[in-house]
N, C-alpha and C. Protein backbone atom coordinates (compact mmCIF):
# COMPACT_ATOMS: atom_id res chain seq x y z
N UNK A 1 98.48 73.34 108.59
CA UNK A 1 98.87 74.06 107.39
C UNK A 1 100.08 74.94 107.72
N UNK A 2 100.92 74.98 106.71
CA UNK A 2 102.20 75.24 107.19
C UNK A 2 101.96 77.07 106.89
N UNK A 3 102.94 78.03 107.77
CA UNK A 3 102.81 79.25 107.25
C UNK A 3 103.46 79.80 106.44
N UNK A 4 103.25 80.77 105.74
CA UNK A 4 103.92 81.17 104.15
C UNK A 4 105.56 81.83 104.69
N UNK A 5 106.19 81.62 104.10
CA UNK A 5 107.58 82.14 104.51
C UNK A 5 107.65 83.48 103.90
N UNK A 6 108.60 84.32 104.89
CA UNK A 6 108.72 85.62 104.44
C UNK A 6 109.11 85.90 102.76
N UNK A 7 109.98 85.32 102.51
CA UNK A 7 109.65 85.25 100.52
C UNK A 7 108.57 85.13 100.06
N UNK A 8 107.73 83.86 100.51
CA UNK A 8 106.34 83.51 99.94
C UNK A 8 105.56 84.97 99.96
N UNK A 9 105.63 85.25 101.23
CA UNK A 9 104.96 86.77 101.43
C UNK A 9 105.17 87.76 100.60
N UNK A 10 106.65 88.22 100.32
CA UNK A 10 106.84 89.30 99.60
C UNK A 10 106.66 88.78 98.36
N UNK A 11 106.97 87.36 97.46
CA UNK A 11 106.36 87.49 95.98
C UNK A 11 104.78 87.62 95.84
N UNK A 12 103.93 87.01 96.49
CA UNK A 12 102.91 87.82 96.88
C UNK A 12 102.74 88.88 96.95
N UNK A 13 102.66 89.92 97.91
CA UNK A 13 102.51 91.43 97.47
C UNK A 13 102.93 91.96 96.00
N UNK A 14 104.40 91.09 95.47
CA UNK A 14 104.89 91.84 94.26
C UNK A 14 103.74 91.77 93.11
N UNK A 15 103.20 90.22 93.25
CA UNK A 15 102.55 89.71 91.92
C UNK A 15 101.15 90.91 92.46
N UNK A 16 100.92 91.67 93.19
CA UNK A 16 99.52 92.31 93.41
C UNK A 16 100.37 93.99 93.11
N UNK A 17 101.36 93.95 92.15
CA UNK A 17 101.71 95.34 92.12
C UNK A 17 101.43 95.63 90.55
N UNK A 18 100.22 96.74 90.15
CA UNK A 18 99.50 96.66 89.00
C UNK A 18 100.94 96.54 87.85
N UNK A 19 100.36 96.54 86.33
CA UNK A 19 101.32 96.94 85.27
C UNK A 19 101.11 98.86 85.35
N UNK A 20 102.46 98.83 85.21
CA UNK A 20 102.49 100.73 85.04
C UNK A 20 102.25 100.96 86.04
N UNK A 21 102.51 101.00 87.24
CA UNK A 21 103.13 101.39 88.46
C UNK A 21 104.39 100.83 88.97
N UNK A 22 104.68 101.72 90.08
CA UNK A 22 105.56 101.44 91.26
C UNK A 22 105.62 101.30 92.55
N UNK A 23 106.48 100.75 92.88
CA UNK A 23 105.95 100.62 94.82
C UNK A 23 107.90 100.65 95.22
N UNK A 24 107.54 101.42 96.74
CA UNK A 24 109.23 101.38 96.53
C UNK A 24 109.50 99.65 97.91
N UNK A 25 110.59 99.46 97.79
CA UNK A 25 111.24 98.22 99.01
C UNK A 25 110.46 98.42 99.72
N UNK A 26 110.07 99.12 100.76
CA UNK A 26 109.45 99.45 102.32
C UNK A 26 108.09 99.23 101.99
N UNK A 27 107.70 100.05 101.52
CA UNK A 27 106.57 99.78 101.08
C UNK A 27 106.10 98.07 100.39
N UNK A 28 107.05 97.65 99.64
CA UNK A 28 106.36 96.55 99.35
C UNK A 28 106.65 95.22 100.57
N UNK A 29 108.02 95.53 101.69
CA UNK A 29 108.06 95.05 102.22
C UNK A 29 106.20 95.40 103.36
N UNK A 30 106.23 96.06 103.70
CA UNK A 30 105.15 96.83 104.40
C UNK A 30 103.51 95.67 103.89
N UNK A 31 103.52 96.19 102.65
CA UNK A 31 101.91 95.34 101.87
C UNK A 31 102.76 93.71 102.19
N UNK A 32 103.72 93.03 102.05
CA UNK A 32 103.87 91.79 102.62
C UNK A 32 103.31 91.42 104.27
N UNK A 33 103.87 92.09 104.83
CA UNK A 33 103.08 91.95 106.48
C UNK A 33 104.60 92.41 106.58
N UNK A 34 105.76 92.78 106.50
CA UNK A 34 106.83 92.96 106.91
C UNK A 34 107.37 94.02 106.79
N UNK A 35 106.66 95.15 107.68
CA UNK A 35 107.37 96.65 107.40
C UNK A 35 108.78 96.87 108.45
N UNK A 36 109.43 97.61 107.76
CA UNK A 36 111.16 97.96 108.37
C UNK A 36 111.82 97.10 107.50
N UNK A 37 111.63 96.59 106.59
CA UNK A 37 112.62 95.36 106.09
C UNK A 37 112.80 95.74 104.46
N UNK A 38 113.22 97.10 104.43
CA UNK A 38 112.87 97.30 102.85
C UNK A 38 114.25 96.33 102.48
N UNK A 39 115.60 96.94 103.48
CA UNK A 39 116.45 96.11 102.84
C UNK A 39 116.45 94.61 102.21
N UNK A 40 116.17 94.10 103.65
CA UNK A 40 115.75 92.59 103.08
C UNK A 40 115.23 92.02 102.00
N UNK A 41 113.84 93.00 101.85
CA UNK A 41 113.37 93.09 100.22
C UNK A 41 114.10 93.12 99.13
N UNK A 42 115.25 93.97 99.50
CA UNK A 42 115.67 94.43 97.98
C UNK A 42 116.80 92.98 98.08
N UNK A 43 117.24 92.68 98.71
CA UNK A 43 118.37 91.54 98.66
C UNK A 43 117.12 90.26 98.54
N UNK A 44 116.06 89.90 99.06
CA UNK A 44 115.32 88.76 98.79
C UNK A 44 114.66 88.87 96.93
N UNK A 45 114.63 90.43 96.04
CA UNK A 45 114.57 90.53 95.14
C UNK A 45 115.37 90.26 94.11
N UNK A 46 117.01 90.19 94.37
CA UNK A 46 118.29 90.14 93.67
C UNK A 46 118.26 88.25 93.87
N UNK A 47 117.74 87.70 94.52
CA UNK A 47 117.91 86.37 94.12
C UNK A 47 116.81 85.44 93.19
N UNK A 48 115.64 86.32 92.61
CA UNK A 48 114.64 86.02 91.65
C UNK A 48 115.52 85.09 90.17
N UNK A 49 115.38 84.57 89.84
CA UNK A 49 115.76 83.92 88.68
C UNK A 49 115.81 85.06 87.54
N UNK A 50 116.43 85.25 86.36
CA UNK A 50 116.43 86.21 85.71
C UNK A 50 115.06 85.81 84.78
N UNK A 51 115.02 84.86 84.48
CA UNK A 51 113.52 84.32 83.82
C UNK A 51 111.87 84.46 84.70
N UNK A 52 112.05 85.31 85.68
CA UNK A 52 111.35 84.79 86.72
C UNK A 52 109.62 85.95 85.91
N UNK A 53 108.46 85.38 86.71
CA UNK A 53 107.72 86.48 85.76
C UNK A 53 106.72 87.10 86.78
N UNK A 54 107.81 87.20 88.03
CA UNK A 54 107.35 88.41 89.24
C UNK A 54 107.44 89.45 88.45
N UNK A 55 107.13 91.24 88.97
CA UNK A 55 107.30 92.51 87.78
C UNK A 55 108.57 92.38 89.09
N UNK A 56 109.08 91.92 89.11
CA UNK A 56 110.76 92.67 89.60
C UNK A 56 111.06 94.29 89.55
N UNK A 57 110.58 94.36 88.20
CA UNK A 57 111.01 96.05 87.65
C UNK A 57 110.29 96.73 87.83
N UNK A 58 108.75 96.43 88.62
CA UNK A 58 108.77 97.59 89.24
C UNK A 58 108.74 98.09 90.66
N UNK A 59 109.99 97.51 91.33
CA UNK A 59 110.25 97.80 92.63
C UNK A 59 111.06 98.80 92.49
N UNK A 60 111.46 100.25 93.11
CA UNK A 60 112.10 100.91 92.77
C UNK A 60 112.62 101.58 94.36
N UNK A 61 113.62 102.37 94.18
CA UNK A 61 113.47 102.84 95.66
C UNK A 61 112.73 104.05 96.19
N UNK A 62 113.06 104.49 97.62
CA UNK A 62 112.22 105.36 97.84
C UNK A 62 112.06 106.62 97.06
N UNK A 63 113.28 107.36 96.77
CA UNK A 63 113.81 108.53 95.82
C UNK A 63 112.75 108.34 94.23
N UNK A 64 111.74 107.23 94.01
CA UNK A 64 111.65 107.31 93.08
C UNK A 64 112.37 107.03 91.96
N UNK A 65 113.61 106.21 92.07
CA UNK A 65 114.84 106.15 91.04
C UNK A 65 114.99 104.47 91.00
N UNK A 66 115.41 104.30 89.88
CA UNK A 66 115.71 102.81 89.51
C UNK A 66 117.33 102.80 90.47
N UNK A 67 117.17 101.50 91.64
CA UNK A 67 118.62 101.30 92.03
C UNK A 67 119.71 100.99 91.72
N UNK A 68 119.45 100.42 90.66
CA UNK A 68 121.33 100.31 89.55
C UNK A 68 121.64 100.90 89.35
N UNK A 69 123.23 101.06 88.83
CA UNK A 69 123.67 102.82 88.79
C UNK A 69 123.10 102.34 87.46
N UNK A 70 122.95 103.77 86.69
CA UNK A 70 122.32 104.58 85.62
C UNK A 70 123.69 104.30 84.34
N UNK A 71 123.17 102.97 83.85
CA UNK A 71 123.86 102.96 82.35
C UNK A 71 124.35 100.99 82.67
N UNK A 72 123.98 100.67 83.56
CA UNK A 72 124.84 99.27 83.65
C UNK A 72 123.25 98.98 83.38
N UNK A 73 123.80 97.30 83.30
CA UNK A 73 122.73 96.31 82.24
C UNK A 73 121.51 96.16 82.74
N UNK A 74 122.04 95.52 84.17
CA UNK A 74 121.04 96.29 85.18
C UNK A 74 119.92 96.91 85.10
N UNK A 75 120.26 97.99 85.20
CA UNK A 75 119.49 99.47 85.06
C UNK A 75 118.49 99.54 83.62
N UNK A 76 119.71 99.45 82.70
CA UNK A 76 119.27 99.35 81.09
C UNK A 76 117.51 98.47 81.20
N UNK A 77 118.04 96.81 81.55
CA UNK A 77 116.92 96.12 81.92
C UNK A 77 115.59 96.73 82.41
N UNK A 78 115.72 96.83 83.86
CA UNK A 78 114.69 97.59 84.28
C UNK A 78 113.96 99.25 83.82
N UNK A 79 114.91 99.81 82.99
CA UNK A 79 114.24 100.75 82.75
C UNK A 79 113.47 100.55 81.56
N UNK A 80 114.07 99.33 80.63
CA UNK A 80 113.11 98.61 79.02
C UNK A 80 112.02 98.28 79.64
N UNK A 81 111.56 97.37 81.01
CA UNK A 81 110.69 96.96 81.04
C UNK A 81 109.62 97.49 81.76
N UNK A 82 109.65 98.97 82.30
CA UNK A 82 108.91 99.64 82.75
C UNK A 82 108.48 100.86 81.46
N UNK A 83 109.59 101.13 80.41
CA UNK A 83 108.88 101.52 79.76
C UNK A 83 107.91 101.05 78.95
N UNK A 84 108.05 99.72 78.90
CA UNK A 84 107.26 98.80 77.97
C UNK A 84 105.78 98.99 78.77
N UNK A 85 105.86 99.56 79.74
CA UNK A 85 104.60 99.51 80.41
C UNK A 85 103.77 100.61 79.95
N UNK A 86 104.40 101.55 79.74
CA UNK A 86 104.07 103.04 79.46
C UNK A 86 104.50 104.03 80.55
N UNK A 87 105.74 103.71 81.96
CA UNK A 87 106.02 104.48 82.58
C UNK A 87 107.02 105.09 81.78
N UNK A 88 107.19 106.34 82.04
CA UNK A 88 108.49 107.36 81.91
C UNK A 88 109.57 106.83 83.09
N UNK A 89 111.07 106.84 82.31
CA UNK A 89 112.47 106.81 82.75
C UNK A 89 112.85 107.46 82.44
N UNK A 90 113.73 108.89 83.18
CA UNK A 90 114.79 109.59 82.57
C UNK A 90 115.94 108.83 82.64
N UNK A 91 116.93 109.61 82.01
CA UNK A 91 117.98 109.32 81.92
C UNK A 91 119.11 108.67 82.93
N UNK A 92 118.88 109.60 84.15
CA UNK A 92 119.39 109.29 85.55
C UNK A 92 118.53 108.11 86.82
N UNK A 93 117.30 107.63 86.24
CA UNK A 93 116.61 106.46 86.81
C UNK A 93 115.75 107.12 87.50
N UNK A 94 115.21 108.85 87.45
CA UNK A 94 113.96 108.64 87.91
C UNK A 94 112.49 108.12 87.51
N UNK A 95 112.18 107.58 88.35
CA UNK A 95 110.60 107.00 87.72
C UNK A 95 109.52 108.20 88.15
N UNK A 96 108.65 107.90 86.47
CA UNK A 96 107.61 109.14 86.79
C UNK A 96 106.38 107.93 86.18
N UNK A 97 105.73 107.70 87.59
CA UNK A 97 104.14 107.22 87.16
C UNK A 97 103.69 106.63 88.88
N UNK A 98 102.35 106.21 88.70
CA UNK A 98 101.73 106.39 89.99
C UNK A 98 102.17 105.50 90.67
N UNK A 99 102.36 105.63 91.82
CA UNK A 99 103.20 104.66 92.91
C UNK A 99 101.77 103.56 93.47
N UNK A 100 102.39 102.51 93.60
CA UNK A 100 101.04 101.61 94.47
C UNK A 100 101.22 102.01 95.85
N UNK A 101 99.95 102.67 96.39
CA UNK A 101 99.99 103.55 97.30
C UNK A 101 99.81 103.14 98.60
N UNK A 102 100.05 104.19 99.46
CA UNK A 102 100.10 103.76 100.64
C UNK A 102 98.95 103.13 101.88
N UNK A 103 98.54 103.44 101.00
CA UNK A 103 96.94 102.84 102.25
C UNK A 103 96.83 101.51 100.81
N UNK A 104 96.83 100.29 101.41
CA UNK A 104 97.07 99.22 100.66
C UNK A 104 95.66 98.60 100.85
N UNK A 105 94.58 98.79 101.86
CA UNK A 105 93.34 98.21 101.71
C UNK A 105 92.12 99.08 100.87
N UNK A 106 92.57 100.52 100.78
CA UNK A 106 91.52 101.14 99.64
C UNK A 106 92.57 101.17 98.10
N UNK A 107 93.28 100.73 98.11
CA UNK A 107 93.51 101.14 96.64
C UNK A 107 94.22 102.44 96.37
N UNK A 108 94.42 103.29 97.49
CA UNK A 108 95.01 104.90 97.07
C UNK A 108 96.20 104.90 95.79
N UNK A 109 95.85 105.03 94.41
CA UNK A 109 96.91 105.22 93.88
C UNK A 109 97.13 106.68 94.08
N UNK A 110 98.81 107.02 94.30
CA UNK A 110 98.79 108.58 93.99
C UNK A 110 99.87 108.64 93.51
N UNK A 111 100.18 109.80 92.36
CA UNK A 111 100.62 110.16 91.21
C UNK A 111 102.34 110.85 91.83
N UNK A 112 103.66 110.23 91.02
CA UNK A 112 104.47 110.34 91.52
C UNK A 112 104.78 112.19 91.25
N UNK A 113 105.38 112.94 91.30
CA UNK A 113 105.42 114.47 91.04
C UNK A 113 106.47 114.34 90.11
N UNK A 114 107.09 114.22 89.18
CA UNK A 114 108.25 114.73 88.58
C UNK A 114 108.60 115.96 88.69
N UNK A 115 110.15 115.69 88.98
CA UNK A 115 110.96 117.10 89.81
C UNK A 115 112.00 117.04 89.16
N UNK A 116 112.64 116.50 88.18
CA UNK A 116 114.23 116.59 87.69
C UNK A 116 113.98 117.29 86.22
């Protein structure tokens, strides 16, 4: 049996990231089996099909902030489809709702702090 390739891995973890949360790159690289590789993540994320029906949107970075700059289509995108969730977006791309947390075998959700 052949082994899952590091993509296979990370759309995996993504499809296990609830609706109305967030998880940032590292972290979701991390719940894949592949921690240190947030970058990789975020560039193995930018080649998803735009039709694709991974939650793409809600990978965010560590800062808590959507990574497109703030007003391109981009951005626009991902911030429609996280609100559609019921998360809060300000204006400048911070995300306010519970992050998929760090201890990935109990479940720890914990609640992002809004600070802006």
């Amino acid at each position: 049996m052949a082994q899952p390739t590091a993509e296979e891995k990370l759309w995996l973890a993504l499809s296990q990231v609830p609706r109305g949360h967030v998880i940032a790159y590292g972290a979701l690289a991390s719940l894949a089996g592949l921690p240190g590789r947030a970058r990789w993540a975020g560039r193995a994320l930018s080649t998803l099909p735009a039709d694709t029906r991974l939650p793409w949107h809600r990978v965010i970075n560590a800062g808590m902030r959507i990574s497109f700059a703030p007003g391109s289509p981009a951005f626009e995108r991902q911030k429609q489809k996280l609100e559609a969730e019921g998360v809060t977006v300000s204006g400048n791309g911070r995300v306010h709702a519970p992050r998929f947390g760090a201890d990935f075998t109990s479940q720890d959700f914990r609640k992002a702090t809004p600070d802006d």
